[in-house]
PDB file of N, CA and C in Angstrom:
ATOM      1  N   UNK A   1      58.146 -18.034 -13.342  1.00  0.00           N
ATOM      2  CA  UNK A   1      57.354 -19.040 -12.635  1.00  0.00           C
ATOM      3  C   UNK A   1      56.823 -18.493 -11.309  1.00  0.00           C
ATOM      4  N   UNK A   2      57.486 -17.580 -10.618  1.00  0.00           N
ATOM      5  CA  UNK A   2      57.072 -16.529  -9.290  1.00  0.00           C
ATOM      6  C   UNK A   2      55.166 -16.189  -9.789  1.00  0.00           C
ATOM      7  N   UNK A   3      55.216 -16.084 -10.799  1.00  0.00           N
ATOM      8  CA  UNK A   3      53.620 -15.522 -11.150  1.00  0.00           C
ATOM      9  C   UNK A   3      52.713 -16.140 -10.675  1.00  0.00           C
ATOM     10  N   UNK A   4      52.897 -17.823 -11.052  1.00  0.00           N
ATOM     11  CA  UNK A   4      52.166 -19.046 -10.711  1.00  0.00           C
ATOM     12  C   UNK A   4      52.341 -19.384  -9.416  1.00  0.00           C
ATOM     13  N   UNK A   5      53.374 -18.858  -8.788  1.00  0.00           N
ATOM     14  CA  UNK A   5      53.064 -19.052  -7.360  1.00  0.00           C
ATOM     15  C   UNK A   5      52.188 -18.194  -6.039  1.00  0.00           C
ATOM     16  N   UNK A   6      51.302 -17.224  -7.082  1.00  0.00           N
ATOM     17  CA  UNK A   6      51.384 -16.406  -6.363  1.00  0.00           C
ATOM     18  C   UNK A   6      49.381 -16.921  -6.171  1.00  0.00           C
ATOM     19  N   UNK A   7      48.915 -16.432  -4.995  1.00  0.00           N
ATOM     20  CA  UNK A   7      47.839 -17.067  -4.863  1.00  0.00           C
ATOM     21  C   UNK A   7      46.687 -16.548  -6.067  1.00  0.00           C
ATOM     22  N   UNK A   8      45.835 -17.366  -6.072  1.00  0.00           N
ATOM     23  CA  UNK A   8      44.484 -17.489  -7.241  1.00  0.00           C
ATOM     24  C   UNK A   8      43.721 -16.363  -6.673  1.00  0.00           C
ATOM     25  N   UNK A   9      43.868 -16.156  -5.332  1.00  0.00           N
ATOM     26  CA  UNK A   9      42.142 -15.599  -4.646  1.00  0.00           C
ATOM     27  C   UNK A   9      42.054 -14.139  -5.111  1.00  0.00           C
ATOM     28  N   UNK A  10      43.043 -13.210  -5.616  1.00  0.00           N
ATOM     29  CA  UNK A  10      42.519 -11.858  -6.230  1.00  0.00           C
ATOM     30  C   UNK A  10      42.000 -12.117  -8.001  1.00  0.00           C
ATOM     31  N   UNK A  11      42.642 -13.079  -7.913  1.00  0.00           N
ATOM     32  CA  UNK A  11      41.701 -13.110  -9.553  1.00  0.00           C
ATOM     33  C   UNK A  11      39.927 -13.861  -9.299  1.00  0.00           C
ATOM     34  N   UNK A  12      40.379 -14.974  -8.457  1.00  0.00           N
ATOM     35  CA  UNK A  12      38.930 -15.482  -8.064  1.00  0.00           C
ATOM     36  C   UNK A  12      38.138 -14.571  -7.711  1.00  0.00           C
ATOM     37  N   UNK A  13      38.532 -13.581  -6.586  1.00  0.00           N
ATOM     38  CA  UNK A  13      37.489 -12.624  -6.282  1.00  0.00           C
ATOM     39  C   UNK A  13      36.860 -11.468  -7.670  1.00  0.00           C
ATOM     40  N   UNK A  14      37.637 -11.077  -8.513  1.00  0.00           N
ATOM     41  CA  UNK A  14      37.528 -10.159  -9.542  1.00  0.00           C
ATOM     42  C   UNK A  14      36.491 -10.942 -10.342  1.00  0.00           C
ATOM     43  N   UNK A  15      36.613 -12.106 -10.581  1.00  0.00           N
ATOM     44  CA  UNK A  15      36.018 -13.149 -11.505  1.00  0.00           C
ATOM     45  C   UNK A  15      34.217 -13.330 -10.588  1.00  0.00           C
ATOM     46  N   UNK A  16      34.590 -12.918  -9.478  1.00  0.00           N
ATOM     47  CA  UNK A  16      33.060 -13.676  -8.572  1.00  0.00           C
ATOM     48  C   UNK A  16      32.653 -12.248  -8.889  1.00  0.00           C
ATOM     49  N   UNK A  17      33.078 -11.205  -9.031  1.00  0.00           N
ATOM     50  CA  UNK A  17      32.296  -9.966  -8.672  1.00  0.00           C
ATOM     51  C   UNK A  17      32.065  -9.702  -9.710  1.00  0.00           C
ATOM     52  N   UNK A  18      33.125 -10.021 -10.974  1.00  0.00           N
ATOM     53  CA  UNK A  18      32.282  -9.933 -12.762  1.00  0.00           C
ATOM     54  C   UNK A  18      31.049 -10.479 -12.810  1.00  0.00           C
ATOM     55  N   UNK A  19      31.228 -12.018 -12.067  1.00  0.00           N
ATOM     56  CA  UNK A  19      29.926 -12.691 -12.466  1.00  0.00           C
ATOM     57  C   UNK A  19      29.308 -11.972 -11.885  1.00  0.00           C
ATOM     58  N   UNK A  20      28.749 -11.658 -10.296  1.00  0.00           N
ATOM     59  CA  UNK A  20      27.747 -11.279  -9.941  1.00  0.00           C
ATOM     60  C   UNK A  20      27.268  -9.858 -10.209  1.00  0.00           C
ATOM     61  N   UNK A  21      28.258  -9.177 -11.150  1.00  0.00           N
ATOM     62  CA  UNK A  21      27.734  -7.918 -12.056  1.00  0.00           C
ATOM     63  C   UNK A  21      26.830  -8.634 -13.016  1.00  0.00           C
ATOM     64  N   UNK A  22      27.795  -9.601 -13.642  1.00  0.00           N
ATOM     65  CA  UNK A  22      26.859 -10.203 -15.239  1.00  0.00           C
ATOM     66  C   UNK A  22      24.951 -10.492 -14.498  1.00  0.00           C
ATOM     67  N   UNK A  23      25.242 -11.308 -13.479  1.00  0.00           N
ATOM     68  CA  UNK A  23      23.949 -12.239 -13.078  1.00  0.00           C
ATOM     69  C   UNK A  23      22.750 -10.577 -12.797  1.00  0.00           C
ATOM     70  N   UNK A  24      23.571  -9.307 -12.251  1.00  0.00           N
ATOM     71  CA  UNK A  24      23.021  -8.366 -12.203  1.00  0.00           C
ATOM     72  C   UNK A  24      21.959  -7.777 -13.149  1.00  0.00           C
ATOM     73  N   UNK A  25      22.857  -7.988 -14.031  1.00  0.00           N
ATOM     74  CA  UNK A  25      22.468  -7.115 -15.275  1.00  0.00           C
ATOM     75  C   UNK A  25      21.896  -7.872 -16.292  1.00  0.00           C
ATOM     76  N   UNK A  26      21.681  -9.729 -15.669  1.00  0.00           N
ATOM     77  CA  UNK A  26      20.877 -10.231 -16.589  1.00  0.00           C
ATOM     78  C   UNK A  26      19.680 -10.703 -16.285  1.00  0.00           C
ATOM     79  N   UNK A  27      19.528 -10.237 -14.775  1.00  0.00           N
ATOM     80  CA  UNK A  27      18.515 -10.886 -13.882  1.00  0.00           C
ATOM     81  C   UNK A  27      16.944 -10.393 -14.715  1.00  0.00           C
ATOM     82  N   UNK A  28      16.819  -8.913 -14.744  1.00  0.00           N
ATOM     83  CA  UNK A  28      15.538  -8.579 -15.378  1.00  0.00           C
ATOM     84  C   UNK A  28      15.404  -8.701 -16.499  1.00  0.00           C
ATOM     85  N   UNK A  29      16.494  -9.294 -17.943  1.00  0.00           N
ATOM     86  CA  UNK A  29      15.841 -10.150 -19.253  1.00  0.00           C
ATOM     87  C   UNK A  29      15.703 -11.141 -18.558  1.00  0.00           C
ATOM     88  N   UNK A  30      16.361 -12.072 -17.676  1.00  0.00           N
ATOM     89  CA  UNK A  30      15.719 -13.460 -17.630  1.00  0.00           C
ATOM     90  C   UNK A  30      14.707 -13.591 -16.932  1.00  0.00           C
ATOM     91  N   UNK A  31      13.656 -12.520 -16.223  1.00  0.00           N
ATOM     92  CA  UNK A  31      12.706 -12.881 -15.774  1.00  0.00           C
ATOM     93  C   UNK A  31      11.943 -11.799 -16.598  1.00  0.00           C
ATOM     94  N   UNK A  32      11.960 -11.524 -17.624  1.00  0.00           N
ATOM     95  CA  UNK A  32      11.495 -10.730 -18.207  1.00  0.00           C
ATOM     96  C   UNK A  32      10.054 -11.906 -18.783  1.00  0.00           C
ATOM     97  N   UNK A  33       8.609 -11.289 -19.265  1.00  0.00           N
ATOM     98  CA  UNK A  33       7.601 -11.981 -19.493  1.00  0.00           C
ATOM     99  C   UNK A  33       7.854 -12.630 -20.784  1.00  0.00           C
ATOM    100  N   UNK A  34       8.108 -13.844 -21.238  1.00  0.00           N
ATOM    101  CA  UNK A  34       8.215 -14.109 -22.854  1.00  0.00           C
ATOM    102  C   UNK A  34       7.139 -14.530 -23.862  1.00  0.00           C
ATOM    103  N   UNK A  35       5.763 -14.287 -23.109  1.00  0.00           N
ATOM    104  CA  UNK A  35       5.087 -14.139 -24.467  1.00  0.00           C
ATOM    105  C   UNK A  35       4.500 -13.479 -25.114  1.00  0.00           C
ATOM    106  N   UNK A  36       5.051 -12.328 -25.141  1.00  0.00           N
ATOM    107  CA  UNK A  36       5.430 -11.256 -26.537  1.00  0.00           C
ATOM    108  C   UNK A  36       6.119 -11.649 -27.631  1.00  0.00           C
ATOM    109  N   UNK A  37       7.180 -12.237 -26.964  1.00  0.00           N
ATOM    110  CA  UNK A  37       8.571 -12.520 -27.611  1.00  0.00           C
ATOM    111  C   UNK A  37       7.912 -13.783 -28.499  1.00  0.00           C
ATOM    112  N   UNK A  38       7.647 -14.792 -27.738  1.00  0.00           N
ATOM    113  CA  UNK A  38       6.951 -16.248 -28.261  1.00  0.00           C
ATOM    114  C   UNK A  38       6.229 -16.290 -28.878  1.00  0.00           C
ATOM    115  N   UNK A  39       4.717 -15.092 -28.955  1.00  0.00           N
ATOM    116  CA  UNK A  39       3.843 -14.940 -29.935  1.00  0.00           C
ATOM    117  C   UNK A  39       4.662 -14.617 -31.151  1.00  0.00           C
ATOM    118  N   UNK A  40       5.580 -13.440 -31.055  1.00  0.00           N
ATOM    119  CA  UNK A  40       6.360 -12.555 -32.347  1.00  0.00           C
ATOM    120  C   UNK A  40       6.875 -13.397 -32.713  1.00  0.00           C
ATOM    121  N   UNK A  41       7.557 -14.664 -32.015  1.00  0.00           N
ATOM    122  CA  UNK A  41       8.516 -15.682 -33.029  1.00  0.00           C
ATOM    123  C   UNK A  41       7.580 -16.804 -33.807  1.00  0.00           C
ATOM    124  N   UNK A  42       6.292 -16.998 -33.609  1.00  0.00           N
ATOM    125  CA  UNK A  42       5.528 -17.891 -33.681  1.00  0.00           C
ATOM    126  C   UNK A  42       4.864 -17.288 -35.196  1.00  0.00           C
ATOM    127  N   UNK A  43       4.191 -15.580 -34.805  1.00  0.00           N
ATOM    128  CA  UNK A  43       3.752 -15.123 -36.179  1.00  0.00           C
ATOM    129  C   UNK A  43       4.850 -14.847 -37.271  1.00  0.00           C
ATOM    130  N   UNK A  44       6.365 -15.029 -36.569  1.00  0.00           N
ATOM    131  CA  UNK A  44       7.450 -15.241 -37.629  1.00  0.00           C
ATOM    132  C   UNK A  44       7.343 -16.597 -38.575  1.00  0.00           C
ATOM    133  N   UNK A  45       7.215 -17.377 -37.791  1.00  0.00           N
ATOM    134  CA  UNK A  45       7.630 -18.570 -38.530  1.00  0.00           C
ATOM    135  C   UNK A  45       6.796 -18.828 -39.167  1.00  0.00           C
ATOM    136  N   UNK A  46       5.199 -18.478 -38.987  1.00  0.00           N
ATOM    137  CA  UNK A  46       4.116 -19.540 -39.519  1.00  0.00           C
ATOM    138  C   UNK A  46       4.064 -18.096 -40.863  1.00  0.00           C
ATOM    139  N   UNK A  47       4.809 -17.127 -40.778  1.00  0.00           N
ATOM    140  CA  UNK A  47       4.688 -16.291 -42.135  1.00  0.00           C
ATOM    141  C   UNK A  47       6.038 -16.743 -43.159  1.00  0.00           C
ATOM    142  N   UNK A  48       6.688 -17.919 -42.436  1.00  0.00           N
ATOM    143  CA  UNK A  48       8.046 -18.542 -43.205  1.00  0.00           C
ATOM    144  C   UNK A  48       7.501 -19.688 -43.692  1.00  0.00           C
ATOM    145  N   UNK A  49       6.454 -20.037 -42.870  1.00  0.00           N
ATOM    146  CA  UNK A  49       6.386 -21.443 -43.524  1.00  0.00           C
ATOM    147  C   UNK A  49       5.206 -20.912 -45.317  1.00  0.00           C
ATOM    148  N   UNK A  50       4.370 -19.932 -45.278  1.00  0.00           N
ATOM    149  CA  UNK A  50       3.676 -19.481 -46.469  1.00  0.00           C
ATOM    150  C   UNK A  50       5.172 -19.325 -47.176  1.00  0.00           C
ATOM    151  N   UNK A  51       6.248 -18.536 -47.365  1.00  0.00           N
ATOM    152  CA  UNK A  51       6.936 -18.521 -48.539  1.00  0.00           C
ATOM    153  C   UNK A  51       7.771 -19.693 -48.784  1.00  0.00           C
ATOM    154  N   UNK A  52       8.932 -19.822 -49.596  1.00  0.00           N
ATOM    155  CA  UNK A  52       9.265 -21.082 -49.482  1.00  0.00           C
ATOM    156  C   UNK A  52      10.724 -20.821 -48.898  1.00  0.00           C
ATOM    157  N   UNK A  53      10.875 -22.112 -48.232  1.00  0.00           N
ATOM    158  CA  UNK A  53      11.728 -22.266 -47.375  1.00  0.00           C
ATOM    159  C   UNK A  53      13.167 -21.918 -47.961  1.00  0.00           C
ATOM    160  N   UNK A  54      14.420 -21.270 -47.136  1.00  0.00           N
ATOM    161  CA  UNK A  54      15.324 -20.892 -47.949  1.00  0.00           C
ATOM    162  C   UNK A  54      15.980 -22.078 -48.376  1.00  0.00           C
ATOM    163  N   UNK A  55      16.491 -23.039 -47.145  1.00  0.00           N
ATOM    164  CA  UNK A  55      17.312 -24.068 -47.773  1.00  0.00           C
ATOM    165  C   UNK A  55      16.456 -24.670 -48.739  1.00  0.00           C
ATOM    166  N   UNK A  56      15.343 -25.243 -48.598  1.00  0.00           N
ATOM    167  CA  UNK A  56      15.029 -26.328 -49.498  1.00  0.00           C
ATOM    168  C   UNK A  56      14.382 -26.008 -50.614  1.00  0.00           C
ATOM    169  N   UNK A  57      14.309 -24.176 -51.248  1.00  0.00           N
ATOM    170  CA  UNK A  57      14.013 -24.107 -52.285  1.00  0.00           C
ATOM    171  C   UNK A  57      14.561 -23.756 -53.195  1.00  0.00           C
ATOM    172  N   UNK A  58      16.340 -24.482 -52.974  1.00  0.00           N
ATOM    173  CA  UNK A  58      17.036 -24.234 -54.044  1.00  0.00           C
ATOM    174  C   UNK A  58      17.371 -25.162 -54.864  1.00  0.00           C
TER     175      UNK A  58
END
């Protein structure tokens, strides 16, 4: 039970500095331009909707 008494703030800090690695390393996909991405998913689908659909053409 000594474990649980022992203070939070070195794990809190390890945990703030993971995140602000993660937010690092995700900052330039999330501002990355998405319509490349949006066109490519768009000429995906409308070439899904010509064949037939998986669920409903069984």
């Amino acid at each position: 039970m000594s474990s649980l008494r022992k203070s939070p703030l070195p794990t809190l800090q390890s945990l703030s500095s993971s995140f602000s690695d993660l937010s690092t390393i995700l900052q330039p996909l999330l501002s990355h331009n998405y319509e490349q991405l949006n066109a490519a998913l768009q000429a995906n689908s409308s070439n899904a909707r010509k064949t037939e659909d998986e669920l409903h053409g069984r």
